[in-house]
C-alpha atoms as a PDB file:
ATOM      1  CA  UNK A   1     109.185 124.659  45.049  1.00  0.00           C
ATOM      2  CA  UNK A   2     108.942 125.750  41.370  1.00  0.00           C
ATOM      3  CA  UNK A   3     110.318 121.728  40.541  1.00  0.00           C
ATOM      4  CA  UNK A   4     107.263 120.483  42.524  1.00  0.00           C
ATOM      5  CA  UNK A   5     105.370 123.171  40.435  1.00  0.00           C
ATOM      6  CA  UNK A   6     105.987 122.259  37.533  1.00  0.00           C
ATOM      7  CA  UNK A   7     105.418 118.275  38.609  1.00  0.00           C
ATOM      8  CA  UNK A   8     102.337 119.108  40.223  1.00  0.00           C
ATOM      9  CA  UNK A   9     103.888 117.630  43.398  1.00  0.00           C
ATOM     10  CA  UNK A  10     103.120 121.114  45.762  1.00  0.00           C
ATOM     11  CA  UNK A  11     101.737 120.076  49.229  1.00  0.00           C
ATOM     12  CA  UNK A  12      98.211 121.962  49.172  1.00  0.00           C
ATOM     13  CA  UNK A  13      94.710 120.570  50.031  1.00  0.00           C
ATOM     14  CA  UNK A  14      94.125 118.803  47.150  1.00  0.00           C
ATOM     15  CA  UNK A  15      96.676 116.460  46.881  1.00  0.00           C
ATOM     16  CA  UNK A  16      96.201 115.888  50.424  1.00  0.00           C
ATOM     17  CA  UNK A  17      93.937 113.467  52.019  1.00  0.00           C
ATOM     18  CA  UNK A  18      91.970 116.094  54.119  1.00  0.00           C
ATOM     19  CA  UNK A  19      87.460 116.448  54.571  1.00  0.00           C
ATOM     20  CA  UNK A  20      87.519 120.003  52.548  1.00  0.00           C
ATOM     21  CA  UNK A  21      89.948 121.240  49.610  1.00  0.00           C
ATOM     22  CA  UNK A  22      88.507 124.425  49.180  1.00  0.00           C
ATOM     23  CA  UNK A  23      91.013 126.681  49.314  1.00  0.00           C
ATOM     24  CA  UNK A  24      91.524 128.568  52.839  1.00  0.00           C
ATOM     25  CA  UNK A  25      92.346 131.597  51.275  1.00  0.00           C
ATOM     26  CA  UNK A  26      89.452 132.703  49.302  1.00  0.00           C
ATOM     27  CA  UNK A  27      87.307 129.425  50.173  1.00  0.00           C
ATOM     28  CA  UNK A  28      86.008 129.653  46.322  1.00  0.00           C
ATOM     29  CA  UNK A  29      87.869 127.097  44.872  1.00  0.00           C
ATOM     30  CA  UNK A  30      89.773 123.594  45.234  1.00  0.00           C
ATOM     31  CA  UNK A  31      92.970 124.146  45.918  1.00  0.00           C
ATOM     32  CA  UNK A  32      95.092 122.737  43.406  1.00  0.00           C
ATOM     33  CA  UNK A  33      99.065 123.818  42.875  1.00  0.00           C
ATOM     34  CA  UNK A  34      98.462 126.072  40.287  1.00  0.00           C
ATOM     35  CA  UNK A  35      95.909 127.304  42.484  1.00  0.00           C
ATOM     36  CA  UNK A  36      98.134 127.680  45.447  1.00  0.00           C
ATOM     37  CA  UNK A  37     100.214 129.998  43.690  1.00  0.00           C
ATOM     38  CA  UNK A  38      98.801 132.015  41.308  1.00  0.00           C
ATOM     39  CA  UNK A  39      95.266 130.964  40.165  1.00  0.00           C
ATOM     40  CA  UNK A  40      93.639 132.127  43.225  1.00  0.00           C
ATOM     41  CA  UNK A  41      92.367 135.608  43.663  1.00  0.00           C
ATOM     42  CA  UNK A  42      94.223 137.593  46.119  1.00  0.00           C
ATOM     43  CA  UNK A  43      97.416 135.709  44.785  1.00  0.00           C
ATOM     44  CA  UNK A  44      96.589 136.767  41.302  1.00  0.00           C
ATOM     45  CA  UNK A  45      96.284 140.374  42.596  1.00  0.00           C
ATOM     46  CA  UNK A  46      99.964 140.354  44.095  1.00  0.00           C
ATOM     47  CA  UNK A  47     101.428 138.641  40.354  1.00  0.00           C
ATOM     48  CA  UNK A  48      99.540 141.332  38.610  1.00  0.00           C
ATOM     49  CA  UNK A  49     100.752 144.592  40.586  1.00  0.00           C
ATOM     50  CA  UNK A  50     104.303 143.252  40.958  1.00  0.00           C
ATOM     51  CA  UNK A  51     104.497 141.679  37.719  1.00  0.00           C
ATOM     52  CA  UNK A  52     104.260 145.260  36.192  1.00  0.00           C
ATOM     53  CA  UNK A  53     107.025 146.839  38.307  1.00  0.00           C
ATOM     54  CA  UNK A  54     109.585 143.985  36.340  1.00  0.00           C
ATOM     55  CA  UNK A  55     108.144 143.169  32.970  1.00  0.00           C
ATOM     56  CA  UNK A  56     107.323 145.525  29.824  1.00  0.00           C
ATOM     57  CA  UNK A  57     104.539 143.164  28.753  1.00  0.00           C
ATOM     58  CA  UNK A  58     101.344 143.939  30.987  1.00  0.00           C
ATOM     59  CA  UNK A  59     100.374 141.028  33.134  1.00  0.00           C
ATOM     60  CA  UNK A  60      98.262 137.855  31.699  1.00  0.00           C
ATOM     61  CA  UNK A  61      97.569 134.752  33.371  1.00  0.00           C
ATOM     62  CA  UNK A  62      98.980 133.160  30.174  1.00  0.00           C
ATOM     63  CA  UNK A  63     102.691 134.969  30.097  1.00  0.00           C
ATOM     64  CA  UNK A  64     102.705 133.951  33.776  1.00  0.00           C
ATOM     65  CA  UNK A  65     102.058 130.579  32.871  1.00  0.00           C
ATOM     66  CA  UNK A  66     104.525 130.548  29.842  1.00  0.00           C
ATOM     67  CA  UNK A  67     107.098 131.946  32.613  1.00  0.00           C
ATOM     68  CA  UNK A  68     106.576 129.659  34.747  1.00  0.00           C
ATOM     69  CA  UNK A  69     106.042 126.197  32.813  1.00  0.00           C
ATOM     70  CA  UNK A  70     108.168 127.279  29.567  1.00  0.00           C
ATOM     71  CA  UNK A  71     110.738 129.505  31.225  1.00  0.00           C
ATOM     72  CA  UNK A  72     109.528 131.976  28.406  1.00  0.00           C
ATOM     73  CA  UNK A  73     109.635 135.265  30.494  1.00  0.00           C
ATOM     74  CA  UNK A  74     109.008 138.612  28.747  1.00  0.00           C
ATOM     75  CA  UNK A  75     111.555 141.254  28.706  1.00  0.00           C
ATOM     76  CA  UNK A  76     112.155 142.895  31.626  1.00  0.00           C
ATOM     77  CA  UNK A  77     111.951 146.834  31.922  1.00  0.00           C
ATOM     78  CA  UNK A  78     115.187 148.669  31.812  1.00  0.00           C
ATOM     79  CA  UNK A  79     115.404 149.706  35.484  1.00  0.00           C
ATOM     80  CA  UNK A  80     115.077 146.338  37.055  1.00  0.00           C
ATOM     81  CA  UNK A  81     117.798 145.144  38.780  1.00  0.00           C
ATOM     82  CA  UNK A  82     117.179 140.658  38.616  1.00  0.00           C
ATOM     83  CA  UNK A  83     116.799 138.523  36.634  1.00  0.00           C
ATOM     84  CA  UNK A  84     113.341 136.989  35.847  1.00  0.00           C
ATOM     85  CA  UNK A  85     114.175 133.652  37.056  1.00  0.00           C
ATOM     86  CA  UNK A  86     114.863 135.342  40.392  1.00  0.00           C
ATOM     87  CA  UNK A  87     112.016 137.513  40.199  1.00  0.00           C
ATOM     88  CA  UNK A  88     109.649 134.648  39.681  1.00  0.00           C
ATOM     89  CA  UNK A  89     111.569 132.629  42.222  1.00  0.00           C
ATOM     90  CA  UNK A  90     111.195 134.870  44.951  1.00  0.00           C
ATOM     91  CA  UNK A  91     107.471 135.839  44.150  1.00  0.00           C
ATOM     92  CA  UNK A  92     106.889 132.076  44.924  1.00  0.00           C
ATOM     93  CA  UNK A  93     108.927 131.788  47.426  1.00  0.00           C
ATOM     94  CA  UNK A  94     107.110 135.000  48.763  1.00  0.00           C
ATOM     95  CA  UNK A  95     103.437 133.199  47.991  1.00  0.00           C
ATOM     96  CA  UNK A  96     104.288 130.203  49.710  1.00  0.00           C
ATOM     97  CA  UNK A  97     105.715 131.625  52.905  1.00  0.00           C
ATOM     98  CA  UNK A  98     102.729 134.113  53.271  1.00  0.00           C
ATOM     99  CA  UNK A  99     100.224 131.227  52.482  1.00  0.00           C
ATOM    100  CA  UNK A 100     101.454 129.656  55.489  1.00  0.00           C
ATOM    101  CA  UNK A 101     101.731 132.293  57.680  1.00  0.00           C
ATOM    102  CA  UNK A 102      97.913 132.535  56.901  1.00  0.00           C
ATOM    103  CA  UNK A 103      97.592 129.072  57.857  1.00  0.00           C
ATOM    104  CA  UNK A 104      99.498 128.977  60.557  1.00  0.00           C
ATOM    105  CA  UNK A 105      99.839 132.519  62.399  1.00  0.00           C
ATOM    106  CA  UNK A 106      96.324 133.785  61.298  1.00  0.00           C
ATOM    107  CA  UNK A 107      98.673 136.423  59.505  1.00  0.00           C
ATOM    108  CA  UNK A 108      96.074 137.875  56.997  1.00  0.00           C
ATOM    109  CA  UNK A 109      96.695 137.457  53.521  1.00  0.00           C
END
């Protein structure tokens, strides 16, 4: 998933040949990957709180970014037990898997 990221190759609404790509979620914005997984608001929220229980540096959109397109993470506080690659791994993993569950199971989000 973070390959087809980084490619901008993600399966959401706006690389897919559907009437609306407003995003389901929030319904604010098109739906684009970056969108997807971090750029829209209630995913943002869950990057930001969680993103502070691993790193040192407080959350920005722009060290997520540089984490996720450079591989540039910051350091990680003393007490955390993975690595950032599998910290950011899993938090999209997580994203994705709850995104569809919203879809798909009317889970809330």
């Amino acid at each position: 998933m973070w390959y087809k990221l980084i490619h901008n190759k993600l399966s959401c609404l706006s690389n897919l040949y559907l009437p609306s790509k407003l995003c389901p979620v929030c319904k604010n914005l098109e739906e684009t990957s970056s969108h997807f997984l971090f750029d829209c608001p209630q995913k943002l929220a869950v990057w930001s709180v969680l993103w502070d229980s691993q790193f040192e540096q407080p959350f920005s959109k722009y060290s997520l970014r540089r984490a996720l397109f450079l591989l540039d993470f910051p350091k990680c506080r003393p007490d955390t037990v993975h690595a950032p690659s599998v910290f950011i791994g899993t938090m999209l993993l997580a994203i994705w898997c709850n995104h569809w569950a919203f879809i798909f199971d009317h889970r809330p989000y």
